[in-house]
Structures are given as structure tokens and as C-alpha cells.
Protein backbone atom coordinates (compact mmCIF):
# COMPACT_ATOMS: atom_id res chain seq x y z
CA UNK A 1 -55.99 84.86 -23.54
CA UNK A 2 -53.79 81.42 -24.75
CA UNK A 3 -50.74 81.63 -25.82
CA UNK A 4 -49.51 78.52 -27.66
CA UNK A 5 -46.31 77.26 -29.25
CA UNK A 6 -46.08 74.25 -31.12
CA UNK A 7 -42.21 72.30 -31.03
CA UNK A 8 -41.90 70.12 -33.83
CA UNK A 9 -38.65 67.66 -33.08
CA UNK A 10 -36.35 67.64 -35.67
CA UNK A 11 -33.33 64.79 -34.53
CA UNK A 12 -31.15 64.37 -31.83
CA UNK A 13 -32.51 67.04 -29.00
CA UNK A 14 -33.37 69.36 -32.13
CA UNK A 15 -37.02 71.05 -32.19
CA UNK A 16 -38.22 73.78 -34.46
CA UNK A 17 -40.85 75.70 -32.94
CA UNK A 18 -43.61 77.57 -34.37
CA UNK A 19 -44.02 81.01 -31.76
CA UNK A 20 -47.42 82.83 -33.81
CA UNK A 21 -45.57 82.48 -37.11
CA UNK A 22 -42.05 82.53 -36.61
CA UNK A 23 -39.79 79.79 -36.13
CA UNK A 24 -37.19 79.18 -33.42
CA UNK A 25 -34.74 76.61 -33.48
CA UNK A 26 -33.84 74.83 -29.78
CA UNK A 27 -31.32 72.15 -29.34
CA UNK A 28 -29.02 71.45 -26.70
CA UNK A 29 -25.42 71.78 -26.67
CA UNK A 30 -23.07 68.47 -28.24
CA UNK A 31 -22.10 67.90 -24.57
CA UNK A 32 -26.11 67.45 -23.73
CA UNK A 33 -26.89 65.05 -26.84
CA UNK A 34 -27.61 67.95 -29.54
CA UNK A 35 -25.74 69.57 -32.23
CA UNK A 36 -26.04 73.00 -30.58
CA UNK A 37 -28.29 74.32 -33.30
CA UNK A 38 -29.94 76.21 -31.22
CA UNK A 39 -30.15 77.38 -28.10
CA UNK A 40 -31.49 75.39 -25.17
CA UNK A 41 -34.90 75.86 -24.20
CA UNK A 42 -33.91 77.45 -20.86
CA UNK A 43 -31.82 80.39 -21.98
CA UNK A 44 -35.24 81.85 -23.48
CA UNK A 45 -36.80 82.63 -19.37
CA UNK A 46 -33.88 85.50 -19.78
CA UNK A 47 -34.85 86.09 -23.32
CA UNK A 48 -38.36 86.68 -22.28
CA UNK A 49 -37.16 88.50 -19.08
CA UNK A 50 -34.76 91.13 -20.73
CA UNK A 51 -37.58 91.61 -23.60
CA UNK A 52 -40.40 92.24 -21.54
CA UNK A 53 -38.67 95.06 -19.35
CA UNK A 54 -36.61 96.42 -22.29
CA UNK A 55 -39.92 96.90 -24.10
CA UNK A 56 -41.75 98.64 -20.64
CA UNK A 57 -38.85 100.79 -20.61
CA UNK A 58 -38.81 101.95 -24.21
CA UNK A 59 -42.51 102.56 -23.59
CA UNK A 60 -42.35 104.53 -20.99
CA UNK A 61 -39.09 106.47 -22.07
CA UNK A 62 -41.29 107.52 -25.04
CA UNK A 63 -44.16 108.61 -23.17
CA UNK A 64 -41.91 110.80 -21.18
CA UNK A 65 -40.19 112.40 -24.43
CA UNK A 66 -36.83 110.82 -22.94
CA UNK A 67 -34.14 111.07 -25.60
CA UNK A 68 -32.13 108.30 -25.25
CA UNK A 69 -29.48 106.20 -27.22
CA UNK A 70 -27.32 103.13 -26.88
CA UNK A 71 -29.68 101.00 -24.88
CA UNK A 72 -29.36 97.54 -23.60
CA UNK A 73 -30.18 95.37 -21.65
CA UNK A 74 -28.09 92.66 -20.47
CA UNK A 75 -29.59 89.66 -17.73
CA UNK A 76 -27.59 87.41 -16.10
CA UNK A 77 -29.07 84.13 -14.75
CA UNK A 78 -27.40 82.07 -12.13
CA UNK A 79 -28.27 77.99 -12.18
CA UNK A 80 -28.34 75.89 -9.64
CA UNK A 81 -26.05 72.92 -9.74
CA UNK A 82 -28.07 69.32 -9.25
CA UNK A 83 -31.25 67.95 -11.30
CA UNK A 84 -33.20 69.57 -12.22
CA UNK A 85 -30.86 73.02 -12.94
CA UNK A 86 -33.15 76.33 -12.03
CA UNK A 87 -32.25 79.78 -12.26
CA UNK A 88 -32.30 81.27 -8.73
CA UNK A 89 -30.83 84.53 -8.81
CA UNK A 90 -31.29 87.29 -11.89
CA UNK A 91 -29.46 90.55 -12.72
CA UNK A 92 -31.16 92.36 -14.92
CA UNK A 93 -28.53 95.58 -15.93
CA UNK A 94 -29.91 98.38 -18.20
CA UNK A 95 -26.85 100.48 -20.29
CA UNK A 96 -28.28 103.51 -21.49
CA UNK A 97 -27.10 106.89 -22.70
CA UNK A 98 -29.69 109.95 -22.16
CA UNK A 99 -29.08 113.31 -20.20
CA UNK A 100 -28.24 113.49 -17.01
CA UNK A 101 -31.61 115.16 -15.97
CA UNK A 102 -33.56 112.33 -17.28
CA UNK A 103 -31.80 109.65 -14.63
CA UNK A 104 -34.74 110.36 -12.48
CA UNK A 105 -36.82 109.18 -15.23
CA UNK A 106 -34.52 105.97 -16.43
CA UNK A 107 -35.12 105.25 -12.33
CA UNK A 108 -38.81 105.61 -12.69
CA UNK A 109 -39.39 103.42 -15.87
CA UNK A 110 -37.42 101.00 -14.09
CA UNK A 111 -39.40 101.00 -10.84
CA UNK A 112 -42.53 100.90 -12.90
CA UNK A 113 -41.33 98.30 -15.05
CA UNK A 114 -40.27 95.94 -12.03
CA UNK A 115 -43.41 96.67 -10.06
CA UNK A 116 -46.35 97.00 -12.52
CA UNK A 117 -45.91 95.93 -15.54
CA UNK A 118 -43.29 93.40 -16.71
CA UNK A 119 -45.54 90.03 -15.86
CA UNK A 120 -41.98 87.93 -16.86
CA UNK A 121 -40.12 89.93 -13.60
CA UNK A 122 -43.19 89.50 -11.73
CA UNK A 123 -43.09 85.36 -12.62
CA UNK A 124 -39.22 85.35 -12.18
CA UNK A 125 -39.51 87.40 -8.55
CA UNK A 126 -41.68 84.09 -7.51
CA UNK A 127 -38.86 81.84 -7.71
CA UNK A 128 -35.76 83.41 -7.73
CA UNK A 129 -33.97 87.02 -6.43
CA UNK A 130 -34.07 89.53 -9.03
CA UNK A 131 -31.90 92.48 -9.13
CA UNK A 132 -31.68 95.97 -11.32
CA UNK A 133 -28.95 97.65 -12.06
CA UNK A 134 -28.54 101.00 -14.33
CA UNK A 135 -25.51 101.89 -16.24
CA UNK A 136 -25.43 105.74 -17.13
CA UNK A 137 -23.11 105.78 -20.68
């Protein structure tokens, strides 16, 4: 299978881009050379990263019958200083309220999430230190 995104530039450091129908705006921030329209092109790796687990864990919460509320999750991506700028460390922190009894589950989804199916940790693991973290609410 392709995937393929076509980035249209706009002015300045300004693209649109066309992701399977919908379009994104990316630009880079005034200090960069763009009007901050956007956000930068970079930002989206944690995007993709907090998507791609989020939607393994709702997944797999379902197929468990979890009951759960107030979920979230939250990635924080540490760049390198120097050209170019790379992300080399990730924390990816899940906030969620369910039962207590269904924290060995949460733990599970997570594990299974990290280790099987998210392809975007799997990518991310290859060049930088990932981390997980689970907030009970």
C-alpha cells in the first residue's frame, strides 16, 4: 500500500496539503520565515505518534468492554539542538479515567499497543527513546 500527500506551497514557508481529501495547513513560525499559519511540518511525527497509539488503545479498550472516560493522550518530544533538529527522546503519557480493576487492562492495551501494533512507536523506537506513562484520573 502507498500512501501519498501532495503539499501545494502557498507563500513565504506556507504549504497546503492535500492528506486523502482533507487539507492541512503547514508553515513555520515568523521567527523561521513563515506567518505561523500552521504548524511546522515536524510537530505532526507526535501528531501521528499520539494518534496511532490513542487509536490501538481505544480499540482494544473496546474489545475488552473497558468503560472508560476522560482519555488523552499527551506526547512530549525532545529536539536536539544543531542542524538538522531531530526528536530523540518521546514521552508518550496516557490520562484516563476507568475502574480501578480495569488498570490491568489500560497496562495491557498499552503493552500491546507499544509492542505490536502502533507502526508510528515502532518507527519512532528506531531513532529515538520512547517512554509510556499512565495517569489513573
Amino acid at each position: 500500500m502507498t500512501n501519498t500527500v501532495n503539499a501545494v506551497y502557498r507563500e513565504g514557508m506556507h504549504f497546503s496539503v492535500d492528506v486523502n481529501g482533507h487539507t492541512i495547513e503547514i508553515d513555520a513560525s515568523e521567527k523561521s520565515g513563515g506567518q505561523n499559519l500552521g504548524p511546522s511540518p515536524k510537530i505532526f511525527m507526535l501528531l501521528s505518534l499520539a494518534g496511532c497509539t490513542g487509536f490501538d488503545i481505544v480499540s482494544m479498550l473496546k474489545k475488552m468492554r473497558v468503560e472508560f472516560s476522560d482519555f488523552s493522550v499527551r506526547v512530549d518530544g525532545n529536539l536536539t539542538d544543531g542542524e538538522p533538529s531531530v526528536y530523540d527522546q518521546a514521552l508518550i503519557r496516557y490520562s484516563i479515567k476507568l475502574d480501578k480493576d480495569n488498570q490491568g487492562k489500560m497496562e495491557r492495551a498499552v503493552s500491546m499497543s507499544k509492542n505490536k501494533y502502533c507502526g508510528v512507536s515502532r518507527m519512532f523506537e528506531s531513532f529515538a527513546k520512547v517512554d509510556f506513562e499512565i495517569v489513573y484520573l
